[in-house]
N, C-alpha and C. Protein backbone atom coordinates (compact mmCIF):
# COMPACT_ATOMS: atom_id res chain seq x y z
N UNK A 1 16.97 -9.92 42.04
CA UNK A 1 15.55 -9.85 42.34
C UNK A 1 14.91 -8.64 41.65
N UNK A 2 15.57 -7.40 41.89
CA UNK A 2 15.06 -6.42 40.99
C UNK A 2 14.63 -6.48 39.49
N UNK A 3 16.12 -6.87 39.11
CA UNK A 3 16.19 -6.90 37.88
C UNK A 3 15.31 -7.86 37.07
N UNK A 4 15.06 -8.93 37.65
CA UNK A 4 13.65 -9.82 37.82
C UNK A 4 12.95 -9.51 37.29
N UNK A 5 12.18 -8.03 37.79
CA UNK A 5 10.82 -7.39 38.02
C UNK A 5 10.59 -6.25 36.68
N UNK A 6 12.12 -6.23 36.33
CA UNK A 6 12.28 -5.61 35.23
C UNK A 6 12.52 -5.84 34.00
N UNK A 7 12.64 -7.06 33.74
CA UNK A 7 12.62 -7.94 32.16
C UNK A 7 12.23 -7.58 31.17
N UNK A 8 10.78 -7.35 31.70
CA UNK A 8 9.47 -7.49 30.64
C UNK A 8 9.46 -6.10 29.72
N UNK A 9 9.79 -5.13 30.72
CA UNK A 9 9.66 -3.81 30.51
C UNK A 9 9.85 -3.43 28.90
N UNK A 10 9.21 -3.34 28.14
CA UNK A 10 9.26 -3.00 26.77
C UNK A 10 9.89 -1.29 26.53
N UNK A 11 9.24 -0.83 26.75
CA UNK A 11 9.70 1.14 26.72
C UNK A 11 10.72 1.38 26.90
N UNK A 12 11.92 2.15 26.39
CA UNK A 12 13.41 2.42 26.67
C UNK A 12 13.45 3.08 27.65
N UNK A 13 12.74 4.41 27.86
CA UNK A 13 12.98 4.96 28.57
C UNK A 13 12.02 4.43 29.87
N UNK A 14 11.09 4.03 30.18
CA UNK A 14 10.95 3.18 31.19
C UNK A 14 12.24 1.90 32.04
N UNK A 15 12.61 1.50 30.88
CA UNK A 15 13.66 0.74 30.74
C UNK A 15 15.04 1.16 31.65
N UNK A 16 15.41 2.06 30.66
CA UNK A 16 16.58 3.19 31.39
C UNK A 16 16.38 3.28 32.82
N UNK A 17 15.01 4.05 32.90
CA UNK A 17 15.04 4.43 34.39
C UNK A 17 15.43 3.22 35.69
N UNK A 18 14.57 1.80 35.07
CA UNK A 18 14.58 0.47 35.96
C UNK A 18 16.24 0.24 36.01
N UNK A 19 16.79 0.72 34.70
CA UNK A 19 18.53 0.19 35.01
C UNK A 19 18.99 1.05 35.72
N UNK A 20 18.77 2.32 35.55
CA UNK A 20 19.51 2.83 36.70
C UNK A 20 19.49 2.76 38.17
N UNK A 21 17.84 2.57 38.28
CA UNK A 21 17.56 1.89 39.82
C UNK A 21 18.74 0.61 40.17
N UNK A 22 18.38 -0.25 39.48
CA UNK A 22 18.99 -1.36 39.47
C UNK A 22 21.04 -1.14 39.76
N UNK A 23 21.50 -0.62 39.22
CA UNK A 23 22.86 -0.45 39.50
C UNK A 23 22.94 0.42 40.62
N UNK A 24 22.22 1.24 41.52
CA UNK A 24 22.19 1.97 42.41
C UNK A 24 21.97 1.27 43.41
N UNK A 25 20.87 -0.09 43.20
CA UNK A 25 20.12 -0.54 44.37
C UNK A 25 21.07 -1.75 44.51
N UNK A 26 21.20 -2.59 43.43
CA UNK A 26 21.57 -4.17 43.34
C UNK A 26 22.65 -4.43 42.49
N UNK A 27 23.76 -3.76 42.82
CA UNK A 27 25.09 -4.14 41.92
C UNK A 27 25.72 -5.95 41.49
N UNK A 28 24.96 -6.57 41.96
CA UNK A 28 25.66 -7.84 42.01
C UNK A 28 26.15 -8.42 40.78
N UNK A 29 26.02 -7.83 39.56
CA UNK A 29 26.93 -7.62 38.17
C UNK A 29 26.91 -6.43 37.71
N UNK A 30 27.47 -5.69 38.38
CA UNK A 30 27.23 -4.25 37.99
C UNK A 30 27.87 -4.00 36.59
N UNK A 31 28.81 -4.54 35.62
CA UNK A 31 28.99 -4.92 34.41
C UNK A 31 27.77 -5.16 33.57
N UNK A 32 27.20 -6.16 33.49
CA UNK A 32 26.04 -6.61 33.12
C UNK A 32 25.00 -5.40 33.13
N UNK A 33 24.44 -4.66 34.56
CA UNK A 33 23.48 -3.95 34.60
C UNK A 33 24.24 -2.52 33.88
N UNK A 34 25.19 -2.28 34.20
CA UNK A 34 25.91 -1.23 33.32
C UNK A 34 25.71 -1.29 31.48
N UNK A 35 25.67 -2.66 31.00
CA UNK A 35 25.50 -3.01 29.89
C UNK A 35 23.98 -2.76 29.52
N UNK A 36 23.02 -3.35 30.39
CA UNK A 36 21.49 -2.93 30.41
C UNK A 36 21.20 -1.96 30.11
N UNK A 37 21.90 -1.18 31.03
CA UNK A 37 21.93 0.35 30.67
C UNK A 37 21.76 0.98 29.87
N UNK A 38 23.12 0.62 29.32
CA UNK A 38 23.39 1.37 28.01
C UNK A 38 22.95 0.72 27.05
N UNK A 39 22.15 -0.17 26.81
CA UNK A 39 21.28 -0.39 25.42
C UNK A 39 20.13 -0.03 25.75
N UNK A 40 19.27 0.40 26.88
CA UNK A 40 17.79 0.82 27.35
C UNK A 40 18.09 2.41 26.90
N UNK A 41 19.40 3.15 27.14
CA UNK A 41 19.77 4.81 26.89
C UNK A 41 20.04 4.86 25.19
N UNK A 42 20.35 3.70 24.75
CA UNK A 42 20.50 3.50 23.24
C UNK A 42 18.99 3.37 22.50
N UNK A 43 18.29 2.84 23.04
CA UNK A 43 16.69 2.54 22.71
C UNK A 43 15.88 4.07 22.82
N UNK A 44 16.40 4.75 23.89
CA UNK A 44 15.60 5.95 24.29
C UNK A 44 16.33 7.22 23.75
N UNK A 45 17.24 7.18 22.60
CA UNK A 45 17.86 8.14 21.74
C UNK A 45 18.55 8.33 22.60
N UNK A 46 19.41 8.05 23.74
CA UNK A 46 19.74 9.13 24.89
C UNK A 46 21.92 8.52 24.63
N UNK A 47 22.33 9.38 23.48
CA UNK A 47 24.07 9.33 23.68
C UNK A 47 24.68 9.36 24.61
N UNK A 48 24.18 10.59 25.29
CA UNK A 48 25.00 11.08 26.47
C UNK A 48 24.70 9.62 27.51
N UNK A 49 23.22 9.16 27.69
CA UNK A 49 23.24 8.06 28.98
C UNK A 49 24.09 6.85 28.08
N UNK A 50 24.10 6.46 27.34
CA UNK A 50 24.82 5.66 26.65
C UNK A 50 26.45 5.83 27.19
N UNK A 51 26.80 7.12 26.69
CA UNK A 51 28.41 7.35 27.09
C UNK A 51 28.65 7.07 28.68
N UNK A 52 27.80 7.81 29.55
CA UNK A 52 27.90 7.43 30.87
C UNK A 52 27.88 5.95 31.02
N UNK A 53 26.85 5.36 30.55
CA UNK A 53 27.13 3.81 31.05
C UNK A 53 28.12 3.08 30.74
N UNK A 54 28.48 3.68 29.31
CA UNK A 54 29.85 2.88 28.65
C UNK A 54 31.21 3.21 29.72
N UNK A 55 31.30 4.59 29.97
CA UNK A 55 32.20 5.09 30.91
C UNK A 55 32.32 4.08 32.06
N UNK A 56 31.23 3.88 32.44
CA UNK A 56 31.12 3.21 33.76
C UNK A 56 31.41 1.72 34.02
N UNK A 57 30.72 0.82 32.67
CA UNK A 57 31.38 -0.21 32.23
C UNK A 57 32.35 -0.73 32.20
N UNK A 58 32.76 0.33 31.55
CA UNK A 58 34.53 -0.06 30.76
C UNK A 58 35.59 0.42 31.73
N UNK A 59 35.34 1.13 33.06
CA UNK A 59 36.43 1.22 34.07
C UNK A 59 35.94 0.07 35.13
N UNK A 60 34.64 -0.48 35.05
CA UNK A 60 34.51 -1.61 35.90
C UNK A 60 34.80 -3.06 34.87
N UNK A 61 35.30 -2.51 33.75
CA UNK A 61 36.02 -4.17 32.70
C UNK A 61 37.09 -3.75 31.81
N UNK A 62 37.80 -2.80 32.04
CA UNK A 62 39.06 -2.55 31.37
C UNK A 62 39.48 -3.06 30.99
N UNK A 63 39.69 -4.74 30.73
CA UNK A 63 40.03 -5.72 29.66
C UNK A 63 39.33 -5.91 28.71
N UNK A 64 37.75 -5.58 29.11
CA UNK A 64 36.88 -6.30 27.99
C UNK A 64 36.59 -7.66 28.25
N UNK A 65 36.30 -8.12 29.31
CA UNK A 65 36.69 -9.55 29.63
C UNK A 65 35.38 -9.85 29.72
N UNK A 66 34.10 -9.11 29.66
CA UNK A 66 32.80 -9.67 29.40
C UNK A 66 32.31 -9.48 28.10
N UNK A 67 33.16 -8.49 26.96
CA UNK A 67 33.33 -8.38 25.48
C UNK A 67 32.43 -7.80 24.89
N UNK A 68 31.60 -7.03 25.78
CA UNK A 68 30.73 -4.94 25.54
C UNK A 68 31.30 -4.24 24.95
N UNK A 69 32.75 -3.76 25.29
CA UNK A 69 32.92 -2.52 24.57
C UNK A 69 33.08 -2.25 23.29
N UNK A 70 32.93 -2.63 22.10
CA UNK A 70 32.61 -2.63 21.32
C UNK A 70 31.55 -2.38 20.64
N UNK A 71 30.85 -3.28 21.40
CA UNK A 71 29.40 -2.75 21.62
C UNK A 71 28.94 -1.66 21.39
N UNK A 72 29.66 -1.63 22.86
CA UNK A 72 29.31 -0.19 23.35
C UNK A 72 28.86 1.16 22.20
N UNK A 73 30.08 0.99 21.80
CA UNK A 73 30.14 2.28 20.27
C UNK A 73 29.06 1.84 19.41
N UNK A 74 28.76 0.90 18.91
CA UNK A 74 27.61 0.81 18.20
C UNK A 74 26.21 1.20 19.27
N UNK A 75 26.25 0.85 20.29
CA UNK A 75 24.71 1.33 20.81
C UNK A 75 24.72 3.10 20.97
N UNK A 76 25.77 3.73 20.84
CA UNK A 76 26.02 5.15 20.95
C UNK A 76 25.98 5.82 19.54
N UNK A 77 26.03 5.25 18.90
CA UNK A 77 26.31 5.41 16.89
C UNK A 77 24.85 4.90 16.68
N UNK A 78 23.68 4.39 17.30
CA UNK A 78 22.52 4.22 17.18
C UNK A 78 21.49 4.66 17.45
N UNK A 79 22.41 5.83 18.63
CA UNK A 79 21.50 6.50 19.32
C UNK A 79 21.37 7.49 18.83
N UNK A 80 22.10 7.83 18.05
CA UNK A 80 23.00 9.34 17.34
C UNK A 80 22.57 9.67 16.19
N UNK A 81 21.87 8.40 15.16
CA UNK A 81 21.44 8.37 14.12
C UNK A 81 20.55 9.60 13.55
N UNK A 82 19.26 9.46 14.31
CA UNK A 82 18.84 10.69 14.56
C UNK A 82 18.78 11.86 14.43
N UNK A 83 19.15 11.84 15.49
CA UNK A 83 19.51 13.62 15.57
C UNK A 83 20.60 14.11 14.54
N UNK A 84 21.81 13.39 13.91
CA UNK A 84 23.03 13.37 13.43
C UNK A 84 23.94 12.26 12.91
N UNK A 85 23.16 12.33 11.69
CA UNK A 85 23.63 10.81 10.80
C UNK A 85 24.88 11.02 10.94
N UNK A 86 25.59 11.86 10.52
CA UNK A 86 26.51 12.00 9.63
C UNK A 86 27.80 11.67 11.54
N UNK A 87 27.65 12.57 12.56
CA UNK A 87 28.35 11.71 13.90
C UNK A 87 28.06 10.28 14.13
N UNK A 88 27.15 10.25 13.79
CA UNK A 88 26.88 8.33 13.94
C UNK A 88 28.09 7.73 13.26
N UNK A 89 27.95 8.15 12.13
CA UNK A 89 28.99 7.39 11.01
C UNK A 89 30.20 7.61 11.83
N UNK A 90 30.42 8.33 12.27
CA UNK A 90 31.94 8.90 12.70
C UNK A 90 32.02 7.63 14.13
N UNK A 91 31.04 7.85 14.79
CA UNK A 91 30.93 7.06 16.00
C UNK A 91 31.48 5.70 15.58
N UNK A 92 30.49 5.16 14.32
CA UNK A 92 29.96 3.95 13.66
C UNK A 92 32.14 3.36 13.11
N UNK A 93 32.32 4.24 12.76
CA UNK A 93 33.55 4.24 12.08
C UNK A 93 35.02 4.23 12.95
N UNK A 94 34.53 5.00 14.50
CA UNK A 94 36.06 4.33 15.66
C UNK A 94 35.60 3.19 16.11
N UNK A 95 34.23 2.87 16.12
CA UNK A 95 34.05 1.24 16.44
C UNK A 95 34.98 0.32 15.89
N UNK A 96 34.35 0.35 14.23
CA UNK A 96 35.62 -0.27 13.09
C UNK A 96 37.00 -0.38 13.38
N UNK A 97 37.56 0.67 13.85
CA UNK A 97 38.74 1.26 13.65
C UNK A 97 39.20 0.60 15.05
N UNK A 98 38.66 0.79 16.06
CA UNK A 98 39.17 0.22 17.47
C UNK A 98 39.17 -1.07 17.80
N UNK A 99 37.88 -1.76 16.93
CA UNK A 99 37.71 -2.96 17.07
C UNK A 99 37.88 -3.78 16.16
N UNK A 100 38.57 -3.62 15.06
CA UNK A 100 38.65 -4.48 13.64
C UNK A 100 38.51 -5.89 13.93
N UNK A 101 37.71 -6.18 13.38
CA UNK A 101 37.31 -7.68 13.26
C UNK A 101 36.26 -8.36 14.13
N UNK A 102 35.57 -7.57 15.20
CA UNK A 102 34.81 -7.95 16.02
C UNK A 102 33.52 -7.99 15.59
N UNK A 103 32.65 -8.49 16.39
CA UNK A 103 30.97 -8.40 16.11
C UNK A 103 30.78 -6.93 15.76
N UNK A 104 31.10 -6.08 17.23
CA UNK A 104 30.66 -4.80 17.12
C UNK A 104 31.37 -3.95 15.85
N UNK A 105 32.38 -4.30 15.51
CA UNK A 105 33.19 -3.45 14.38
C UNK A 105 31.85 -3.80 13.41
N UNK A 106 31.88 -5.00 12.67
CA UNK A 106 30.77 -5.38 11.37
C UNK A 106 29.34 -5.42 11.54
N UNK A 107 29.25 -4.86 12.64
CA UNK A 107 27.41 -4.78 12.79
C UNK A 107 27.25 -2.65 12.25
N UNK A 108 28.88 -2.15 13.00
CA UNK A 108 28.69 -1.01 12.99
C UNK A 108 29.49 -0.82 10.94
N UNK A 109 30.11 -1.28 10.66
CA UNK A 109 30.19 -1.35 8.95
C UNK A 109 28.96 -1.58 8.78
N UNK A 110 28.27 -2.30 9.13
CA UNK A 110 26.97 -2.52 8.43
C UNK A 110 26.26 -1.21 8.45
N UNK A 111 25.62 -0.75 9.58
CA UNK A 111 24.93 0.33 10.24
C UNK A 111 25.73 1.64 9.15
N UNK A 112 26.66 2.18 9.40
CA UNK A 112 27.78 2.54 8.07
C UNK A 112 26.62 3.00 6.61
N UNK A 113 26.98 1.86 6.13
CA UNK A 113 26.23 1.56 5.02
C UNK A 113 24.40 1.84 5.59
N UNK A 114 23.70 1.54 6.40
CA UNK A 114 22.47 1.93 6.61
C UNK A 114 22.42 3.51 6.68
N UNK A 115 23.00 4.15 7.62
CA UNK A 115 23.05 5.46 7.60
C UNK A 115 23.17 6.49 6.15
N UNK A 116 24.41 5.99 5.76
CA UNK A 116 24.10 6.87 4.09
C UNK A 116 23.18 6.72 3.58
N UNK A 117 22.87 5.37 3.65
CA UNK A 117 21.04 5.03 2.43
C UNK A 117 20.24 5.32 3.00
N UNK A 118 20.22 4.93 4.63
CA UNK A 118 18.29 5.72 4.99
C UNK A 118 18.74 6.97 5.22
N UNK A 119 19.76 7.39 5.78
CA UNK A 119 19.53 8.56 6.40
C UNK A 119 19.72 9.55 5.75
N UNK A 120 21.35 9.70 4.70
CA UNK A 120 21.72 10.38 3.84
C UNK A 120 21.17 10.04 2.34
N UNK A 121 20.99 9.16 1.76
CA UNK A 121 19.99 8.95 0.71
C UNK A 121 21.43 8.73 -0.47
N UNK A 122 22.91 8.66 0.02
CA UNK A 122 23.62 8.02 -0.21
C UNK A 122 23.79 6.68 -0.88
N UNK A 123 22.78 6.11 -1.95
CA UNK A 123 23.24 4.53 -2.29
C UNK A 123 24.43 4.11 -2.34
N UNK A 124 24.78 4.52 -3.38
CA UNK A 124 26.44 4.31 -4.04
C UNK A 124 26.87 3.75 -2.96
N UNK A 125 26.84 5.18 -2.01
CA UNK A 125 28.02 5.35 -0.59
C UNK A 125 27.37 4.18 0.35
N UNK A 126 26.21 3.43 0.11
CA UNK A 126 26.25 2.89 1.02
C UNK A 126 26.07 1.42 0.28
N UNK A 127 26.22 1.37 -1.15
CA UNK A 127 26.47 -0.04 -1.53
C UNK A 127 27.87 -0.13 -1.60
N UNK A 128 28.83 0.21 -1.50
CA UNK A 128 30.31 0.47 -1.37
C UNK A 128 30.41 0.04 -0.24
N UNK A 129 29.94 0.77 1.16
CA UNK A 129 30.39 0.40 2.33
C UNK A 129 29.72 -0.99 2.83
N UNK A 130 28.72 -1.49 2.17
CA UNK A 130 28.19 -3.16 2.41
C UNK A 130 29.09 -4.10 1.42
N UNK A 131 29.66 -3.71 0.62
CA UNK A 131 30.28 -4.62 -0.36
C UNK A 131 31.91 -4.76 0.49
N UNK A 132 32.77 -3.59 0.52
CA UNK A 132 33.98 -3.75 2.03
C UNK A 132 33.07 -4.73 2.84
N UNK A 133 32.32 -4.68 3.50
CA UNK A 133 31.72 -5.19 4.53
C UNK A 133 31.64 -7.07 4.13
N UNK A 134 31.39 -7.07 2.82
CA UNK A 134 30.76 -8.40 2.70
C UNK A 134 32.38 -9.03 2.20
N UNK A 135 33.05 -8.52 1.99
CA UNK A 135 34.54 -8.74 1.45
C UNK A 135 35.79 -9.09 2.45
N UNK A 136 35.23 -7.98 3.96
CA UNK A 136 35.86 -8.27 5.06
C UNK A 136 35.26 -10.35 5.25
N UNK A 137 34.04 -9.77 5.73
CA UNK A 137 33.48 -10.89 6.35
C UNK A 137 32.08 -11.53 6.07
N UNK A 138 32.09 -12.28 4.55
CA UNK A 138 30.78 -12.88 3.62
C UNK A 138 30.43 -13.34 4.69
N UNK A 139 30.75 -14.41 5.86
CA UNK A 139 29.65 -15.58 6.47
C UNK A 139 29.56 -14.89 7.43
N UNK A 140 29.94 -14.04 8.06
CA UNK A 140 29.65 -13.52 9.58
C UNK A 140 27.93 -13.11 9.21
N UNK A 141 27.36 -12.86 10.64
CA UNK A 141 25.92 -12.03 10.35
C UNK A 141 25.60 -11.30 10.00
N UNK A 142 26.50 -10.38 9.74
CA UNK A 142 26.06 -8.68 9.14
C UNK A 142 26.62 -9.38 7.61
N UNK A 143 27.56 -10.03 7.54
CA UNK A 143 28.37 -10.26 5.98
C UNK A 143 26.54 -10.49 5.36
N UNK A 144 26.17 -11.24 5.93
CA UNK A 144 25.23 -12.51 5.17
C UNK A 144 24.24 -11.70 4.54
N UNK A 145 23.76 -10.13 5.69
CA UNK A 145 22.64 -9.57 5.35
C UNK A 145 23.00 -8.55 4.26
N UNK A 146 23.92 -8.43 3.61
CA UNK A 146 24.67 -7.95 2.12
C UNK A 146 23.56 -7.65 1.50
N UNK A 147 24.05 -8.80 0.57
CA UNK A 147 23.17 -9.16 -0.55
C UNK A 147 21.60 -8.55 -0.58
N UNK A 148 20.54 -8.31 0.93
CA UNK A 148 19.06 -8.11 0.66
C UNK A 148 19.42 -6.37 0.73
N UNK A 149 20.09 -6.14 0.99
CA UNK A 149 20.86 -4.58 1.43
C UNK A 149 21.38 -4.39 0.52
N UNK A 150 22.10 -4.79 -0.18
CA UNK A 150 22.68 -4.44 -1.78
C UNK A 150 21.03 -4.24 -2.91
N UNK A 151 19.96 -4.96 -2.82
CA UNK A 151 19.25 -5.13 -3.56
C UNK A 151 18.27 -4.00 -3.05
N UNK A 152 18.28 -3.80 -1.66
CA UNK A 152 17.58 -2.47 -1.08
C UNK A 152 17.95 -1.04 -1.91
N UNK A 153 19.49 -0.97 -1.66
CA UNK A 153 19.46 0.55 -1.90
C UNK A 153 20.17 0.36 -3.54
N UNK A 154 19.77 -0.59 -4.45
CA UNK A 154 19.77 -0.68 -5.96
C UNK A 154 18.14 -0.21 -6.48
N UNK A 155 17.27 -0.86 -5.43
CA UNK A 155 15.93 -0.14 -5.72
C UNK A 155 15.86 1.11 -5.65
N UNK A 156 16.07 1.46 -3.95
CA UNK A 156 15.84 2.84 -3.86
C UNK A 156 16.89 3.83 -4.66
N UNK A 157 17.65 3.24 -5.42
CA UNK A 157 18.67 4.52 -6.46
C UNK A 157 17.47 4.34 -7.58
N UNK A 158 17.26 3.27 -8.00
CA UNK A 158 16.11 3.35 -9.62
C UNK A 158 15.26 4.05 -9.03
N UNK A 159 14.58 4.28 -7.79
CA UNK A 159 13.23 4.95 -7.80
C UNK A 159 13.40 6.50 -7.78
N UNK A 160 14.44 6.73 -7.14
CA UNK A 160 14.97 8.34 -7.33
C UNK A 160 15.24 8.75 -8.65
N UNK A 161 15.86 8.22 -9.91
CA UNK A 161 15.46 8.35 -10.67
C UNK A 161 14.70 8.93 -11.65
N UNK A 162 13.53 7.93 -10.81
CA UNK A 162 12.22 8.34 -12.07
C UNK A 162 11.65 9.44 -11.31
């Protein structure tokens, strides 16, 4: 019923606050609202609420049996961007490493490759890490978005350049 009332809510940190009500007030998937969580603390730059929710998550699904944690590390490697490209990547990179082969591993290879080019100004480094990426996995969703991302940071190297 709460959580209901809280759908619509656009603002992260508005957001955040309604999830945390929500797991305090109305646990009845406290997994799920734990998951809410931590992408409303991912929206609102906030790592640390991110890590807490993941914490909290992942000892209430220690199998992974609702298939977040993975996730997880990418919404914390998103939050991180920010303030600290270069920990994102690191974040972005035990995702990979913990999760090889999952959604969350190749969304966070992807992200990988975004971070050097927007953030670090890295092309090379980040047409390298989309090309692994598209080599792991061409048809997956992140594979597919290659190619407009390969042609992104081929521009932005010619325009530095001149």
């Amino acid at each position: 019923a709460i959580a209901k009332y809280f759908e619509g809510v656009q603002n992260f940190a508005e957001s955040a606050k309604a999830w945390r009500l929500i797991v305090e007030l109305e646990p009845a998937n406290p997994v799920e609202a734990f998951w809410n969580l931590a992408k409303a603390e991912s929206g609102s730059l906030n790592p640390k609420g991110v890590r807490d929710a993941a914490a909290k998550l992942t000892s209430l699904d220690p199998k992974n049996e609702q298939g977040h944690n993975d996730n997880l590390g990418v919404l914390e490697g998103h939050a991180q961007i920010d303030a600290d490209p270069k920990l994102a990547i690191a974040v972005f990179e035990r995702v990979v490493k913990d999760f090889t082969g999952s959604d969350g591993a190749l969304e966070a290879m992807f992200m990988i490759g975004s971070v050097l080019g927007q953030s670090l100004r890295d092309y090379d480094g980040a047409a390298a890490q989309w090309k692994k990426l598209q080599a792991a996995s061409p048809d997956s969703e992140w594979g597919k978005k290659v190619p407009n991302a390969l042609k992104w940071a081929e521009n932005m190297k010619s325009r530095k350049r001149k």
